[in-house]
C-alpha atoms as a PDB file:
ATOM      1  CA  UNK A   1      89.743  58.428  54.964  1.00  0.00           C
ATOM      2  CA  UNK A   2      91.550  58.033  58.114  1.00  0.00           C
ATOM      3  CA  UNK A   3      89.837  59.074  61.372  1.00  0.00           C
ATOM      4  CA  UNK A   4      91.645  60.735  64.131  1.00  0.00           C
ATOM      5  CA  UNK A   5      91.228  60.490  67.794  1.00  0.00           C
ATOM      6  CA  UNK A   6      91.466  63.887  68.652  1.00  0.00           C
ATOM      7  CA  UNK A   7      88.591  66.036  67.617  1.00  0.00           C
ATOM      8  CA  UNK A   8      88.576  68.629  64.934  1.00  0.00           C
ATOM      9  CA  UNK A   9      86.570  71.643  65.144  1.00  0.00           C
ATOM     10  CA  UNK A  10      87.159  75.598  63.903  1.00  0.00           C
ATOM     11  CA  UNK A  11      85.184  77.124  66.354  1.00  0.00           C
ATOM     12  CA  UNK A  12      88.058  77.708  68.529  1.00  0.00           C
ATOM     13  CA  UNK A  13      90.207  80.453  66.912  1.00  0.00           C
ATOM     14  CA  UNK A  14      92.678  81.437  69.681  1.00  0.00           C
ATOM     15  CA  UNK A  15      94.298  83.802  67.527  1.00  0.00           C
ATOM     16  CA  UNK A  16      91.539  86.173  67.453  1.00  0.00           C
ATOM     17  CA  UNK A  17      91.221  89.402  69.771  1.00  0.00           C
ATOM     18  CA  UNK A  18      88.509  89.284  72.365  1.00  0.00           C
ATOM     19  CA  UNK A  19      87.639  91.890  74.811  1.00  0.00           C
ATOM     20  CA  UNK A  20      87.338  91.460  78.347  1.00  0.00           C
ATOM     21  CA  UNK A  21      83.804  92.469  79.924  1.00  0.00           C
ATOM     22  CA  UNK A  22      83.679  92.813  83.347  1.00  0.00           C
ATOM     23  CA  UNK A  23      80.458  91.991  84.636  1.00  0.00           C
ATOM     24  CA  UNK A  24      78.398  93.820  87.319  1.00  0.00           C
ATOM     25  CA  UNK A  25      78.823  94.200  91.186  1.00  0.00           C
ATOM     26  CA  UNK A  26      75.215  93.548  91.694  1.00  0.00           C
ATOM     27  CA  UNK A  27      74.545  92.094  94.893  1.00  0.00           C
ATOM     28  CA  UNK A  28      72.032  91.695  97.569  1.00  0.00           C
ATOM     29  CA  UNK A  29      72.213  94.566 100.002  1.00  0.00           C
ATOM     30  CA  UNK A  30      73.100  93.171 103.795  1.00  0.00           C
ATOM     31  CA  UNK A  31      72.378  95.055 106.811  1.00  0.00           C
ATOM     32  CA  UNK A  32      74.415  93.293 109.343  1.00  0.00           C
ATOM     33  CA  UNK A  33      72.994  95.051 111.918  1.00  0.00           C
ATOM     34  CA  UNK A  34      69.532  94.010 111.593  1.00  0.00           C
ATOM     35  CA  UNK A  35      70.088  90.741 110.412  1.00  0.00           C
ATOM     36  CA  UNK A  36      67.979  92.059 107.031  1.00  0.00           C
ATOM     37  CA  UNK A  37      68.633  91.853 103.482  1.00  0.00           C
ATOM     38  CA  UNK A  38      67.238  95.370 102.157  1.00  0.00           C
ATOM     39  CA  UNK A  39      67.815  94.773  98.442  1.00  0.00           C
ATOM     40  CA  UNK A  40      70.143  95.394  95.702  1.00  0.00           C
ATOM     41  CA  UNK A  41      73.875  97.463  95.719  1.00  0.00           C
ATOM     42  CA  UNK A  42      75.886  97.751  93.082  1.00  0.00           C
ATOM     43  CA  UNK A  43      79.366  99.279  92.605  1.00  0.00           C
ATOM     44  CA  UNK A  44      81.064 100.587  95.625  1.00  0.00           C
ATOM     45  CA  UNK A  45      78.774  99.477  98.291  1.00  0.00           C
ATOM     46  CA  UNK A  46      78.630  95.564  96.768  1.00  0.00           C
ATOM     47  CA  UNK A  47      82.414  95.686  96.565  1.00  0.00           C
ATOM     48  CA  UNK A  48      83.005  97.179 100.188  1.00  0.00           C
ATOM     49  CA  UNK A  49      80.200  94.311 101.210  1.00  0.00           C
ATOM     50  CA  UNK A  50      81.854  91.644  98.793  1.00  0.00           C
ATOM     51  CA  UNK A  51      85.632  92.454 101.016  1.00  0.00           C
ATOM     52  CA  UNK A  52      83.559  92.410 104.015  1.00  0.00           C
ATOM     53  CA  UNK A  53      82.247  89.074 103.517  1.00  0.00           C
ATOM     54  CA  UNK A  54      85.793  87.910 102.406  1.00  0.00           C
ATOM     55  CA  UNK A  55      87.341  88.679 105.666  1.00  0.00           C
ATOM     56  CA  UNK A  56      84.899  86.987 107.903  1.00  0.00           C
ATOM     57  CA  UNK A  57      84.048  83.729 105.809  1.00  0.00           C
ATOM     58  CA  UNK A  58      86.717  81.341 107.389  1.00  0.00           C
ATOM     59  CA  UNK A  59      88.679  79.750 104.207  1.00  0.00           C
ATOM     60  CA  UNK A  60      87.681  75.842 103.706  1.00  0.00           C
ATOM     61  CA  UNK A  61      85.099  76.256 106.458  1.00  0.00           C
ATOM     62  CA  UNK A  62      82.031  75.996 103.949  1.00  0.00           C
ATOM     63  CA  UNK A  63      81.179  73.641 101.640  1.00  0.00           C
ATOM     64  CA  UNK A  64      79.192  76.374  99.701  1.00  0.00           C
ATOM     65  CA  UNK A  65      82.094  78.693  99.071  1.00  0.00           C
ATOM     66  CA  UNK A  66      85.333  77.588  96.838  1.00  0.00           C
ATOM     67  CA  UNK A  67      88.713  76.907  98.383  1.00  0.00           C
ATOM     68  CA  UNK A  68      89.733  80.270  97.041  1.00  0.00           C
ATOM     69  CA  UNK A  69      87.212  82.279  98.971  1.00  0.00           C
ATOM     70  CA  UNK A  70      87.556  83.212 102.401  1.00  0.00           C
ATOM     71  CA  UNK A  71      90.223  84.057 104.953  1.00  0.00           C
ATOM     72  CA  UNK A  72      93.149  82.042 106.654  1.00  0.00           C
ATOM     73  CA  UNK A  73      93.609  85.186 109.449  1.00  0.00           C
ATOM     74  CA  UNK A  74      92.241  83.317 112.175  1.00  0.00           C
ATOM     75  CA  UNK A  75      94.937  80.537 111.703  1.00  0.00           C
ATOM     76  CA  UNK A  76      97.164  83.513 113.813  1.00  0.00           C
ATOM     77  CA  UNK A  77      95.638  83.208 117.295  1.00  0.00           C
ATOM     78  CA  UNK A  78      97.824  82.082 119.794  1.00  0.00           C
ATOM     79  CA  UNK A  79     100.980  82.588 117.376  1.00  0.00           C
ATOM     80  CA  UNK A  80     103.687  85.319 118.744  1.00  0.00           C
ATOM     81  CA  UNK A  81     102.726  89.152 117.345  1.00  0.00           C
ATOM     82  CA  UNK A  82     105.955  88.710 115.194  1.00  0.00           C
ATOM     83  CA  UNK A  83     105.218  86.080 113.309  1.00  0.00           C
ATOM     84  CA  UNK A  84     101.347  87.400 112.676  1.00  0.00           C
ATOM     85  CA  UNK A  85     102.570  90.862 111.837  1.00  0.00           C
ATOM     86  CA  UNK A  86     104.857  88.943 108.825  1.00  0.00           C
ATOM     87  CA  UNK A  87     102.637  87.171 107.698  1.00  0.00           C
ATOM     88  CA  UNK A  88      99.062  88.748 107.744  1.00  0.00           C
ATOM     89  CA  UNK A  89     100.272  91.132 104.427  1.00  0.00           C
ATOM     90  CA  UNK A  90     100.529  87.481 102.935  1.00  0.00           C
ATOM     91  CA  UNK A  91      97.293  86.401 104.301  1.00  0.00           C
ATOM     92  CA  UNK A  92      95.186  89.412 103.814  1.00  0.00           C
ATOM     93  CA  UNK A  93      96.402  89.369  99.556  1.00  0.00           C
ATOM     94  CA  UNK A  94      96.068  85.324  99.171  1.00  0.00           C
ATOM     95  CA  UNK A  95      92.151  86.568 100.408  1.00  0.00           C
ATOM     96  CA  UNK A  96      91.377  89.427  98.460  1.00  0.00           C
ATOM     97  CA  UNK A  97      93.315  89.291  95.368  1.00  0.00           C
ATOM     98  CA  UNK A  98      91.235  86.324  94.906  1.00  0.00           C
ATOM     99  CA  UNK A  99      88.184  88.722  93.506  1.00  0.00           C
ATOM    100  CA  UNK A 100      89.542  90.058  89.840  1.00  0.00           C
ATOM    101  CA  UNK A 101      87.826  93.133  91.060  1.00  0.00           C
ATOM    102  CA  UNK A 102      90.273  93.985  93.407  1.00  0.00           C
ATOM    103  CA  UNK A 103      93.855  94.999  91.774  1.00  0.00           C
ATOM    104  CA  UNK A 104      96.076  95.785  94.821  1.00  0.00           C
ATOM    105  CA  UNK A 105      96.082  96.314  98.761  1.00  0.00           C
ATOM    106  CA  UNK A 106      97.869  99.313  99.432  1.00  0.00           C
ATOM    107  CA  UNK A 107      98.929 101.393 102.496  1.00  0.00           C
ATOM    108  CA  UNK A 108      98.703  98.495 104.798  1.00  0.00           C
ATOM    109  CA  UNK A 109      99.398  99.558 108.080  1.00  0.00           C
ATOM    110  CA  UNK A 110     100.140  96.789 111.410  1.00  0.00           C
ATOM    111  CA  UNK A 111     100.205  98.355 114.685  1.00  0.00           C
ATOM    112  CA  UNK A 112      99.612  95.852 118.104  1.00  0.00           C
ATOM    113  CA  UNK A 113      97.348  96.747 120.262  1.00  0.00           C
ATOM    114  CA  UNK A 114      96.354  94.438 123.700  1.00  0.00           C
ATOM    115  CA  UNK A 115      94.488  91.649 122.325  1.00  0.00           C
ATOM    116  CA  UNK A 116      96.890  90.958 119.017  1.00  0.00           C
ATOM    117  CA  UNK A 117      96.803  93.484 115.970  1.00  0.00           C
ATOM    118  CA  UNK A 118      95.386  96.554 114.542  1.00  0.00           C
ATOM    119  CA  UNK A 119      95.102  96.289 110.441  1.00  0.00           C
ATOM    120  CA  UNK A 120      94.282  99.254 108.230  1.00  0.00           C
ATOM    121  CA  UNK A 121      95.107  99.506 104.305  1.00  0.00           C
ATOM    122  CA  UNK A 122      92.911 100.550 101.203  1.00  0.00           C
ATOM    123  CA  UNK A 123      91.370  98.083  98.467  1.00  0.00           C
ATOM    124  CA  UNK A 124      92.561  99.305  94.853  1.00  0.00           C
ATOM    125  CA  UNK A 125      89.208  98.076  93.048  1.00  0.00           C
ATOM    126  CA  UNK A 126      87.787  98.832  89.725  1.00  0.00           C
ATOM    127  CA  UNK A 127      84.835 101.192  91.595  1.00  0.00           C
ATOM    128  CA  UNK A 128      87.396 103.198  93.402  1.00  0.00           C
ATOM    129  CA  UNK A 129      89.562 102.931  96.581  1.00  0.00           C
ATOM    130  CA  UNK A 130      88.226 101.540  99.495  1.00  0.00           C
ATOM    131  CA  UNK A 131      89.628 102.240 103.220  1.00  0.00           C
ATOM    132  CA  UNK A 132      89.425  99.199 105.499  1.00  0.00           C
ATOM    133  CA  UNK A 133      90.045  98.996 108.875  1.00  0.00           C
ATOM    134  CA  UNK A 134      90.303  95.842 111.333  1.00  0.00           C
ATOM    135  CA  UNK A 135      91.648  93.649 114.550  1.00  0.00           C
ATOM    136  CA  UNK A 136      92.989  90.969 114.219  1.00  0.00           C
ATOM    137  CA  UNK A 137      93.131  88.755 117.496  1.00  0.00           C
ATOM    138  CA  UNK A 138      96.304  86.882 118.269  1.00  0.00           C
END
């Protein structure tokens, strides 16, 4: 009997039909302006938290976080309005699409105001739309 290198096992059946299961939005509850974690959110409120967190966790900036999490936005200051209005749409999907929770950004809306840029769009997520609005300085 010959042995082979490569192992042999039938626990792996790739041809069989498996259903995805999302798992839940629980997370600790953040009140940002007392500096207090409160307790537990789930759904809407963790997911409006989660994109929260997203946007102000600088990308590569914490050894904690992956290289996938986190926010390349602040690369724009000092760069000319024109360029940051073309590319924050790029920026602001390579961050949030990310999270399998979130499907789309849509509505996105650039306008400049004095310091750099005013961003507003809505978060397609599994627990429902969710209407974000920021500045971005540039």
């Amino acid at each position: 009997m010959s042995q082979s290198l490569i192992p042999q096992s039938n626990l792996l059946n790739l041809d069989s039909q498996q259903s995805l299961q999302y798992m839940p939005s629980k997370a600790f509850y953040i009140d940002f302006e007392n500096k207090k974690i409160i307790g537990m959110t789930d759904t809407k409120k963790a997911m409006e938290q989660s994109i929260y967190l997203m946007l102000k966790t600088g990308r590569y900036e914490h050894l904690i976080f992956s290289w996938n999490y986190g926010e390349e936005i602040h690369k724009l200051v000092g760069k000319p309005k024109d360029l940051a209005r073309a590319e924050l749409p790029r920026l602001l999907n390579e961050c949030l699409l990310v999270d399998d929770r979130i499907s789309a950004i849509e509505d996105l809306i650039i306008t400049e105001v004095e310091e750099g840029l005013h961003v507003s769009f809505t978060a397609v997520t599994l627990h429902g739309d969710i209407s974000i609005e920021s500045e971005v300085k540039v």
